[in-house]
PDB file of N, CA and C in Angstrom:
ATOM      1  N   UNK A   1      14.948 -15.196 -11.940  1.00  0.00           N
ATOM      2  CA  UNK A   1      15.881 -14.093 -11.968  1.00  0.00           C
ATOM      3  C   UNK A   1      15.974 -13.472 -10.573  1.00  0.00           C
ATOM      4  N   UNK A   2      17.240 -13.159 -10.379  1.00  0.00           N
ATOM      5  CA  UNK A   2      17.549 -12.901  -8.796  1.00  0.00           C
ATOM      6  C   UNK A   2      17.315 -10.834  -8.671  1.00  0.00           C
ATOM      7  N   UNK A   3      16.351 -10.464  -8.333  1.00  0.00           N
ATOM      8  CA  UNK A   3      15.858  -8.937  -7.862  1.00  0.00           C
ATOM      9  C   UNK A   3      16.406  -8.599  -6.519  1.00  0.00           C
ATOM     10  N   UNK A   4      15.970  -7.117  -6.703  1.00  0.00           N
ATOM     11  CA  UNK A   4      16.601  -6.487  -5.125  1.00  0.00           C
ATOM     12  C   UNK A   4      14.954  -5.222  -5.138  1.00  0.00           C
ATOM     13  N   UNK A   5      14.253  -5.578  -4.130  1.00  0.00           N
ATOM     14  CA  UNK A   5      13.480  -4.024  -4.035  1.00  0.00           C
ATOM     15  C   UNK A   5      13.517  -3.339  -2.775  1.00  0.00           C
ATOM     16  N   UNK A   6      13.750  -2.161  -3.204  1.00  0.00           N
ATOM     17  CA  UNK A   6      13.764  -1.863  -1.939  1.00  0.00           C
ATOM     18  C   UNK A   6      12.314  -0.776  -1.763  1.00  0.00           C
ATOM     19  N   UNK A   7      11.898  -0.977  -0.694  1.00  0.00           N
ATOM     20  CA  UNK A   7      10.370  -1.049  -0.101  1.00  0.00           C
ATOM     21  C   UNK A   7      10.802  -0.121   0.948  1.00  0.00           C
ATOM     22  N   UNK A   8       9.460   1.313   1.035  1.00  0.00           N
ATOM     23  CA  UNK A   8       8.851   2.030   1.813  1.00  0.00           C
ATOM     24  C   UNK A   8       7.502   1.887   2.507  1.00  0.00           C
ATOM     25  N   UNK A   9       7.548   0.860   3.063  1.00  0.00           N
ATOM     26  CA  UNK A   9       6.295   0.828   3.591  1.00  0.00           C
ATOM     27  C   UNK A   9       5.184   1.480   4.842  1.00  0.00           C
ATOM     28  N   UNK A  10       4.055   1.858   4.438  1.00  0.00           N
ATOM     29  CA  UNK A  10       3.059   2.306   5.265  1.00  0.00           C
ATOM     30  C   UNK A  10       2.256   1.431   6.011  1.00  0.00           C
ATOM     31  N   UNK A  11       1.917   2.042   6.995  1.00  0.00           N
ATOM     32  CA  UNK A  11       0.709   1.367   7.680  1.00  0.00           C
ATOM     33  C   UNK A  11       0.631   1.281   9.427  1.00  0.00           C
ATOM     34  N   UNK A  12       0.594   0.021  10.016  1.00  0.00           N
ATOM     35  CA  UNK A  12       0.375  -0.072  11.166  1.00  0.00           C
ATOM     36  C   UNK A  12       1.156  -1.337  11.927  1.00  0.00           C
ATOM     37  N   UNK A  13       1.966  -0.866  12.000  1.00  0.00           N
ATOM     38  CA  UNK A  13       3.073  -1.878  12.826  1.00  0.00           C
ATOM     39  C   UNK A  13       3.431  -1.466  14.591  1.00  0.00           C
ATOM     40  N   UNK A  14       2.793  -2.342  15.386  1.00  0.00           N
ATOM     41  CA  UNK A  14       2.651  -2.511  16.581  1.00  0.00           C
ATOM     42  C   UNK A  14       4.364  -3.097  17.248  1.00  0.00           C
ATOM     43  N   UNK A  15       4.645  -3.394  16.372  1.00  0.00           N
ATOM     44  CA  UNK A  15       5.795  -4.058  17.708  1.00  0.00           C
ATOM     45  C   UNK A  15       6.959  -4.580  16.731  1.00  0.00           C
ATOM     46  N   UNK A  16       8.183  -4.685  17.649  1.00  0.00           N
ATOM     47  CA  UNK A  16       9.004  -5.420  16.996  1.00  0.00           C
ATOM     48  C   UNK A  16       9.056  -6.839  16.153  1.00  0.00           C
ATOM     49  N   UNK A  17       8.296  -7.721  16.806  1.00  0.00           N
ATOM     50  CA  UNK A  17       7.939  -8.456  16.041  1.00  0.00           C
ATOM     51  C   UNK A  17       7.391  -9.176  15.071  1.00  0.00           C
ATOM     52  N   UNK A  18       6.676  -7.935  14.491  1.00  0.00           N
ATOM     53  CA  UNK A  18       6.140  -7.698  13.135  1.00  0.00           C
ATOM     54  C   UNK A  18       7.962  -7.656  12.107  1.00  0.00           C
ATOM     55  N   UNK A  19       8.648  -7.666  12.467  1.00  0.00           N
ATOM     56  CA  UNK A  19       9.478  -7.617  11.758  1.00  0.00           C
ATOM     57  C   UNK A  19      10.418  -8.993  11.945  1.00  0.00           C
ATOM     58  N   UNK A  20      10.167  -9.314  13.367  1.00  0.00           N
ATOM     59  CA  UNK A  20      11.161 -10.775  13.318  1.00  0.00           C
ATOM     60  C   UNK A  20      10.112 -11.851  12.502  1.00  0.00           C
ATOM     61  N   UNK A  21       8.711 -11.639  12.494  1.00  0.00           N
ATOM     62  CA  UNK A  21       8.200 -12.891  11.677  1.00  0.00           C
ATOM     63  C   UNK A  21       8.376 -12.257  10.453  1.00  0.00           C
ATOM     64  N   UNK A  22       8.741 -11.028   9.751  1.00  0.00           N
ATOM     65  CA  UNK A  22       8.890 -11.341   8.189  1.00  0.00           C
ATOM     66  C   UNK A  22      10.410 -10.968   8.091  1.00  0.00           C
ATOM     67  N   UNK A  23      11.157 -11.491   9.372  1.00  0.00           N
ATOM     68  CA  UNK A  23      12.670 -12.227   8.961  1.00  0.00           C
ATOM     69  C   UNK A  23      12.293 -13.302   8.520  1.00  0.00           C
ATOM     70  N   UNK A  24      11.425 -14.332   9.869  1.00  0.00           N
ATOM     71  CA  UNK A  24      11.018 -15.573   9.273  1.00  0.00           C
ATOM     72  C   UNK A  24      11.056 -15.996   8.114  1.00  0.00           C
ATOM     73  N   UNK A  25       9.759 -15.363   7.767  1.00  0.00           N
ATOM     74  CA  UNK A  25       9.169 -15.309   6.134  1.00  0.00           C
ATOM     75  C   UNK A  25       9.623 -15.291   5.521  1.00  0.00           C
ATOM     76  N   UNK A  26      10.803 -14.333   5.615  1.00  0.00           N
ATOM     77  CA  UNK A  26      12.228 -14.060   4.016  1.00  0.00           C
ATOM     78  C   UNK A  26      12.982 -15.517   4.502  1.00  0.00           C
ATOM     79  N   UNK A  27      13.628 -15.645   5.561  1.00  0.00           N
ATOM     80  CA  UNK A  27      14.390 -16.736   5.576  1.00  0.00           C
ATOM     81  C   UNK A  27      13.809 -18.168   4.872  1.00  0.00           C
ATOM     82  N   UNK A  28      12.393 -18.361   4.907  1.00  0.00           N
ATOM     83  CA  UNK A  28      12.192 -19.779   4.548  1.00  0.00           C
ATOM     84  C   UNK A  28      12.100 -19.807   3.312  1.00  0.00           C
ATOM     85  N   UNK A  29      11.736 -18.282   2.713  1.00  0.00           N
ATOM     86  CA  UNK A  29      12.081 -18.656   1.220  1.00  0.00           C
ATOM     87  C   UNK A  29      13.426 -17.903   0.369  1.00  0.00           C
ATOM     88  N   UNK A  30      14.474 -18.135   1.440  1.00  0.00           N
ATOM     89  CA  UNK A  30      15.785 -17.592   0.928  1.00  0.00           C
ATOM     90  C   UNK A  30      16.110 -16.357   0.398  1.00  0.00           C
ATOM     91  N   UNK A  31      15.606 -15.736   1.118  1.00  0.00           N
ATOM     92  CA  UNK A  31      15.353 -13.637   0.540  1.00  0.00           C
ATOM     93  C   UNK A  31      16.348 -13.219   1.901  1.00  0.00           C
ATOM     94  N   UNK A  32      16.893 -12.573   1.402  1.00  0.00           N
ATOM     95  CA  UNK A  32      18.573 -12.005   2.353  1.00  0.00           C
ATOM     96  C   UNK A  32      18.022 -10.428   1.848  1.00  0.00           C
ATOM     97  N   UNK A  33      18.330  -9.102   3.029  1.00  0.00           N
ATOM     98  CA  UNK A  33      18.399  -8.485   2.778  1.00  0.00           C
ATOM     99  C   UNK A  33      18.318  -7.696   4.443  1.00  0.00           C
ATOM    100  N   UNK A  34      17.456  -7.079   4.385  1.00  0.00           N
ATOM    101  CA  UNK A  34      17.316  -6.479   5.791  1.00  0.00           C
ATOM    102  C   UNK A  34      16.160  -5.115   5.941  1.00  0.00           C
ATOM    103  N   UNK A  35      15.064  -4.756   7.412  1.00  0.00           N
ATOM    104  CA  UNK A  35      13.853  -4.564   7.461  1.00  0.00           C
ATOM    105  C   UNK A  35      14.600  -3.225   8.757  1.00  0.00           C
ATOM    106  N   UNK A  36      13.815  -2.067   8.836  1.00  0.00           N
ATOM    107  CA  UNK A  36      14.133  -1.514   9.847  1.00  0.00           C
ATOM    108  C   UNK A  36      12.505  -0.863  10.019  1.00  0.00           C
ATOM    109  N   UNK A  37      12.435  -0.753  11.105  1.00  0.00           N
ATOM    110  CA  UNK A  37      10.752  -0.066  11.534  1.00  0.00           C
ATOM    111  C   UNK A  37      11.410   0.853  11.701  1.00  0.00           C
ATOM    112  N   UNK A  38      10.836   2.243  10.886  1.00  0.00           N
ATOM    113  CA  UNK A  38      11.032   3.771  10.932  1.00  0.00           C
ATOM    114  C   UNK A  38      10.452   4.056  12.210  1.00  0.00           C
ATOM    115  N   UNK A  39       9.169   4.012  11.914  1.00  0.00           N
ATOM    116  CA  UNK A  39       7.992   4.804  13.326  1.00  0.00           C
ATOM    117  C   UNK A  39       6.565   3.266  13.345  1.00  0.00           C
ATOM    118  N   UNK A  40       5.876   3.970  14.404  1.00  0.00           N
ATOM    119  CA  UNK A  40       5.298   2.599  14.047  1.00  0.00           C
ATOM    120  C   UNK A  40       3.846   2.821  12.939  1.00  0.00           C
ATOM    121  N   UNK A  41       4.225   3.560  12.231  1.00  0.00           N
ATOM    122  CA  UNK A  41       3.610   3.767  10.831  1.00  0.00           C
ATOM    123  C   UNK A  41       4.342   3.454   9.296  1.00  0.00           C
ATOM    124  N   UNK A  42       5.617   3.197   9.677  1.00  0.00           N
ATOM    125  CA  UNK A  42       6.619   3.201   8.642  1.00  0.00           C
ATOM    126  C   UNK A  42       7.350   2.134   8.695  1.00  0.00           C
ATOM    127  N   UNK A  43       7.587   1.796   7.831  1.00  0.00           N
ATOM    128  CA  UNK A  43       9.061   0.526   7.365  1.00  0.00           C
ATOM    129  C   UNK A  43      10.185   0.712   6.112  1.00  0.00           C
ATOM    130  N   UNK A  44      11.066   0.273   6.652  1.00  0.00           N
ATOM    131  CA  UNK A  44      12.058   0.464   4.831  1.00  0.00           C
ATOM    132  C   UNK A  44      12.482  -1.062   4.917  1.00  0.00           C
ATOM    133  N   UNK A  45      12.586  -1.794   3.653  1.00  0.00           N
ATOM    134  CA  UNK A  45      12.897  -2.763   3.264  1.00  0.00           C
ATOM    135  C   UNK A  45      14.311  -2.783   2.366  1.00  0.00           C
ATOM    136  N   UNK A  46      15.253  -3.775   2.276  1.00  0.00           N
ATOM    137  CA  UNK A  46      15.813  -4.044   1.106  1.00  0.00           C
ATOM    138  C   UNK A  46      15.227  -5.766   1.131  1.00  0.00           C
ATOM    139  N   UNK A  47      14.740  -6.111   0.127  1.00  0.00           N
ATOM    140  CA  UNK A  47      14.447  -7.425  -0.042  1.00  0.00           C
ATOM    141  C   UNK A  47      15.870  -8.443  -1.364  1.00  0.00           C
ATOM    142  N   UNK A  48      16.049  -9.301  -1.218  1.00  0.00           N
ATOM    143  CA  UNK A  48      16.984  -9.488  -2.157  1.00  0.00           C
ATOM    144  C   UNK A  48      16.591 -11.355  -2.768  1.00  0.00           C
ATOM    145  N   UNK A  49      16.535 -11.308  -3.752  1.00  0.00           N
ATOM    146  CA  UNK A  49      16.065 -13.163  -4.005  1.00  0.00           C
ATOM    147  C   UNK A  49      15.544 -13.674  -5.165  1.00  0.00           C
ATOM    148  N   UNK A  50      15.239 -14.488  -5.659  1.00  0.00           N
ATOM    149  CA  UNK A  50      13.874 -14.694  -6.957  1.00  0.00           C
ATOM    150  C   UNK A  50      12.873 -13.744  -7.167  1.00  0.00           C
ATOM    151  N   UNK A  51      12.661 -13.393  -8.066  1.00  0.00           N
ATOM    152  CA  UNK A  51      11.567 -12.366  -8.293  1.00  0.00           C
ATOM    153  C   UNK A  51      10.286 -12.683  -7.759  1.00  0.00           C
ATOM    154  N   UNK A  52       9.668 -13.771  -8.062  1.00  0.00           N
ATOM    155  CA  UNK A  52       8.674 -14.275  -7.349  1.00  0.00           C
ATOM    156  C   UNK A  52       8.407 -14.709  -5.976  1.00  0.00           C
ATOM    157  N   UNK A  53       9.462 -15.244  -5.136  1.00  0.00           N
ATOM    158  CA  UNK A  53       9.364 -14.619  -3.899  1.00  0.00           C
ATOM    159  C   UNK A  53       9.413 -13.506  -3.380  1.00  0.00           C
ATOM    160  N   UNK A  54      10.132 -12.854  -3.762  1.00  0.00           N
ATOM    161  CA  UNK A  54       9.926 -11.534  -3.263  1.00  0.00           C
ATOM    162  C   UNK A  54       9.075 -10.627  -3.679  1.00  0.00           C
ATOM    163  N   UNK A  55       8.248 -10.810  -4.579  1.00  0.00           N
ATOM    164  CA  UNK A  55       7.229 -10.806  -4.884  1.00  0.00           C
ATOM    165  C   UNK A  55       5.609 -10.956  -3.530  1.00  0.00           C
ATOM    166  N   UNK A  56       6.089 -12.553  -3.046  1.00  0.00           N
ATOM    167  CA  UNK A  56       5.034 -13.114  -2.342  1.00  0.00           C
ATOM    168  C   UNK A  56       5.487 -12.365  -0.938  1.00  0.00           C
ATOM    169  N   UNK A  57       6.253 -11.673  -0.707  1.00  0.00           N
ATOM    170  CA  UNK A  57       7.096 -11.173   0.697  1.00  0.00           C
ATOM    171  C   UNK A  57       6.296  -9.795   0.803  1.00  0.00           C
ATOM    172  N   UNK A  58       6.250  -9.368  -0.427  1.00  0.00           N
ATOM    173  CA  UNK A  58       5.666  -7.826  -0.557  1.00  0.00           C
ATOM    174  C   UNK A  58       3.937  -8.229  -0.555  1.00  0.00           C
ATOM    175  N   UNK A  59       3.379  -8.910  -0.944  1.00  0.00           N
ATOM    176  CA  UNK A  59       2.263  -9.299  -0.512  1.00  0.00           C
ATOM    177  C   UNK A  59       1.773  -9.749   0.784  1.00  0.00           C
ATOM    178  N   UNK A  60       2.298 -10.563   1.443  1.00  0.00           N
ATOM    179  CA  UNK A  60       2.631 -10.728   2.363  1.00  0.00           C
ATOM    180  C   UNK A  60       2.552  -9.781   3.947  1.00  0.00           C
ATOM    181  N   UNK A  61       3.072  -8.764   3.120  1.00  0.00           N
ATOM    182  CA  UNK A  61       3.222  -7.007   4.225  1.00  0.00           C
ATOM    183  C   UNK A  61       1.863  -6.785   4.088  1.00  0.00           C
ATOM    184  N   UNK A  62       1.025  -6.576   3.269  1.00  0.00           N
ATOM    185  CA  UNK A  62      -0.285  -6.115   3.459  1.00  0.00           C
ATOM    186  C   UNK A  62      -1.053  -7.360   3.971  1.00  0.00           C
ATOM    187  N   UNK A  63      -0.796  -8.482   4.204  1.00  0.00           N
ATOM    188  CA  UNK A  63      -1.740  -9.360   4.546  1.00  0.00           C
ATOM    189  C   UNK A  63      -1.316  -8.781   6.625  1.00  0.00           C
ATOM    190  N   UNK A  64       0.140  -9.023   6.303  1.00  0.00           N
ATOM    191  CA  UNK A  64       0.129  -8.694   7.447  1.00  0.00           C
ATOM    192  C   UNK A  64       0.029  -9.914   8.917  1.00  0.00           C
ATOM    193  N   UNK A  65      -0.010  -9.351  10.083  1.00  0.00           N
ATOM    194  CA  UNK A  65      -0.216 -10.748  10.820  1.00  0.00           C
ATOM    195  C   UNK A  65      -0.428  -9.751  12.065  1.00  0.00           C
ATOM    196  N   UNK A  66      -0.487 -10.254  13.704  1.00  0.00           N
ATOM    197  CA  UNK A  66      -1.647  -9.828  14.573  1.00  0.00           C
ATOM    198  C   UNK A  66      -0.640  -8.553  15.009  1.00  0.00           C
ATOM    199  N   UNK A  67       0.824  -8.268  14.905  1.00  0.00           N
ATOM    200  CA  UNK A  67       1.652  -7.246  14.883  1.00  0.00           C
ATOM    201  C   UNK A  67       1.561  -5.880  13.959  1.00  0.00           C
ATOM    202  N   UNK A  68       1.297  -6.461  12.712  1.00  0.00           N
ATOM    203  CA  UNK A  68       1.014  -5.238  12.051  1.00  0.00           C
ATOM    204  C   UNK A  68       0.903  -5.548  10.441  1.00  0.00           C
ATOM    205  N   UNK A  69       0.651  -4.525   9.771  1.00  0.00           N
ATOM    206  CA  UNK A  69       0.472  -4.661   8.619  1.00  0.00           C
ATOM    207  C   UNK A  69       0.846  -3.589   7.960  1.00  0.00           C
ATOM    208  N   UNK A  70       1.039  -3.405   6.352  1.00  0.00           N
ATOM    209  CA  UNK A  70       0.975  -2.057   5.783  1.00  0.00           C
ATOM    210  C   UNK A  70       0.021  -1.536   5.077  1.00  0.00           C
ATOM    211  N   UNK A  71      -0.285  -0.564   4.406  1.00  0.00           N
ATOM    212  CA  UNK A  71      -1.632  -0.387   3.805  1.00  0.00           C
ATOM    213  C   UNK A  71      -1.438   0.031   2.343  1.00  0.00           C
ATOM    214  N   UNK A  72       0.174   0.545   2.741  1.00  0.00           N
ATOM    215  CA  UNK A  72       0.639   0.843   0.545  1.00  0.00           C
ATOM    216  C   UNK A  72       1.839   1.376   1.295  1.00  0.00           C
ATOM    217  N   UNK A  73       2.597   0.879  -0.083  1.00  0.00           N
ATOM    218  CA  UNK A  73       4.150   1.099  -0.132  1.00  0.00           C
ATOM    219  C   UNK A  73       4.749   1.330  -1.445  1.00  0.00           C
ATOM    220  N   UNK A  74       5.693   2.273  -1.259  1.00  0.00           N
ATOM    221  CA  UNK A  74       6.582   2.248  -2.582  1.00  0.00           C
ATOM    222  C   UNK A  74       7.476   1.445  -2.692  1.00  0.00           C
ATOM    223  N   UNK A  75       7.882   0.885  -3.833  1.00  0.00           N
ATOM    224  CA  UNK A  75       8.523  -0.102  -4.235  1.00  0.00           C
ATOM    225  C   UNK A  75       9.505  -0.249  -5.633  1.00  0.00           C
ATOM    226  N   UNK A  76      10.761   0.007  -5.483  1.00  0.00           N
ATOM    227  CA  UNK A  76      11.620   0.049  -6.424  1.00  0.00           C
ATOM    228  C   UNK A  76      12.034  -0.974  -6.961  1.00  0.00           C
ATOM    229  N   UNK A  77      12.228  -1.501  -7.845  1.00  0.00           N
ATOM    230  CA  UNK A  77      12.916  -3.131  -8.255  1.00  0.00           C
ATOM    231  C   UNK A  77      14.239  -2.874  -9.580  1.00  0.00           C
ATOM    232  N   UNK A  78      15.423  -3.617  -8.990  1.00  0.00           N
ATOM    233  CA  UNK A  78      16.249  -3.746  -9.594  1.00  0.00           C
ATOM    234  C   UNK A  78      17.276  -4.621  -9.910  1.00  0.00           C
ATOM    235  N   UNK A  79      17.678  -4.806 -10.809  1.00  0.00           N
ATOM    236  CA  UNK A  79      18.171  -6.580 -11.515  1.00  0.00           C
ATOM    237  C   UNK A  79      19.742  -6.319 -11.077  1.00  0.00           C
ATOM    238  N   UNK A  80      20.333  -4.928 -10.890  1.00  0.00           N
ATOM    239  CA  UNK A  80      21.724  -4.552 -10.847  1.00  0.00           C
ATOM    240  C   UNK A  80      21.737  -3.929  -9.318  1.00  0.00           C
ATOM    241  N   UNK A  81      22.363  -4.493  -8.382  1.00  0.00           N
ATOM    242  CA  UNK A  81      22.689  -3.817  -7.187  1.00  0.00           C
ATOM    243  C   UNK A  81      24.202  -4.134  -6.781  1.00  0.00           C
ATOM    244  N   UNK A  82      24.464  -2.763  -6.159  1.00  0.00           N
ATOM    245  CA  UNK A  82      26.180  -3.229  -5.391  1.00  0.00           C
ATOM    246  C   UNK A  82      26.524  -4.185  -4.806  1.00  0.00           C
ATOM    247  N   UNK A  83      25.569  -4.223  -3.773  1.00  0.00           N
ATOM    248  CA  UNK A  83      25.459  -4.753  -2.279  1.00  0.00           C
ATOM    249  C   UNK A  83      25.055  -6.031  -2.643  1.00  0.00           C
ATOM    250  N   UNK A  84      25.502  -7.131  -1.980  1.00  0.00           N
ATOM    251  CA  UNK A  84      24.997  -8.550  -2.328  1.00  0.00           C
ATOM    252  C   UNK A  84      24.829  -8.678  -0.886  1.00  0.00           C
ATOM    253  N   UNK A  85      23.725  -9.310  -0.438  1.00  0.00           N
ATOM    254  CA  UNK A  85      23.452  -9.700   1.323  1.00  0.00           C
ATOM    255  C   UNK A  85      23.528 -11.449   1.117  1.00  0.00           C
ATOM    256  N   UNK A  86      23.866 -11.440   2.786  1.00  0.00           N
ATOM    257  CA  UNK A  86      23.748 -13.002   2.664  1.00  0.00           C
ATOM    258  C   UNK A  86      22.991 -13.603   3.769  1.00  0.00           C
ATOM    259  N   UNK A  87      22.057 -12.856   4.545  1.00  0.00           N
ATOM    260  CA  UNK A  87      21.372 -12.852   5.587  1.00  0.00           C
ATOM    261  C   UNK A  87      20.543 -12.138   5.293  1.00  0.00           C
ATOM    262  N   UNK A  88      19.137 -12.232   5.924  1.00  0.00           N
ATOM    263  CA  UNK A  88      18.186 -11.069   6.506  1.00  0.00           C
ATOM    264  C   UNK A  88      18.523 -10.674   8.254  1.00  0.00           C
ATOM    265  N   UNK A  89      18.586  -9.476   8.029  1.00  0.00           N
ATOM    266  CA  UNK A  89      18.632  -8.910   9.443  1.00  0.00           C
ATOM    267  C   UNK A  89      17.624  -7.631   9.499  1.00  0.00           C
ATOM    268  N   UNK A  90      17.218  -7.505  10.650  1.00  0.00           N
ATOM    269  CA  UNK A  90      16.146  -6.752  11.425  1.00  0.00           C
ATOM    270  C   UNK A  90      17.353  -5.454  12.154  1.00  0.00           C
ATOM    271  N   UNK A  91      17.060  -4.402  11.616  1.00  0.00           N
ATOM    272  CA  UNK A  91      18.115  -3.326  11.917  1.00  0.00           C
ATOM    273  C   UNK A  91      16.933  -2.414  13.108  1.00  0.00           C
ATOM    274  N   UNK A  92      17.949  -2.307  13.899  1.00  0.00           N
ATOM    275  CA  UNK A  92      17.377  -0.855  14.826  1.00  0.00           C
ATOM    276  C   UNK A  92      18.012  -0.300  15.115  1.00  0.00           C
TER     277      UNK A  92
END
């Protein structure tokens, strides 16, 4: 089943590229949506795809990688959204 969550995430994000590798990440498993770094304590997500990948995407954020990580996030999930994406993009 195709989900949309959209994600507040906390924690510790060092650099921009904490966000181009979990473009990566969404791209290889076909998750379209788009990531903006608030501060470098903060993130907002829209994730969009299979439930279970996006699933493994939000796990993923707390594993984290040598850029940054989160430590807890809120997380909304919904089966009905307006917006259909057809890309992930990295907004600033």
């Amino acid at each position: 089943m195709r989900v949309q969550a959209h994600v507040v995430g906390y924690g510790r994000v060092k650099s921009i590229l904490w966000a181009y590798a979990l473009k990566e990440y969404a791209q290889r498993h076909n998750i379209t949506g788009w990531v903006k770094i608030v501060s470098s304590e903060s993130v907002e997500l829209v994730l969009q795809g299979e439930k279970e990948k996006v699933e493994m995407l939000v796990r993923w954020m707390y594993t984290g990688n040598q850029y940054g990580r989160i430590t807890h996030a809120k997380v909304e999930w919904s089966t009905n959204f307006s917006t259909e994406y057809r890309t992930f993009t990295v907004m600033r």
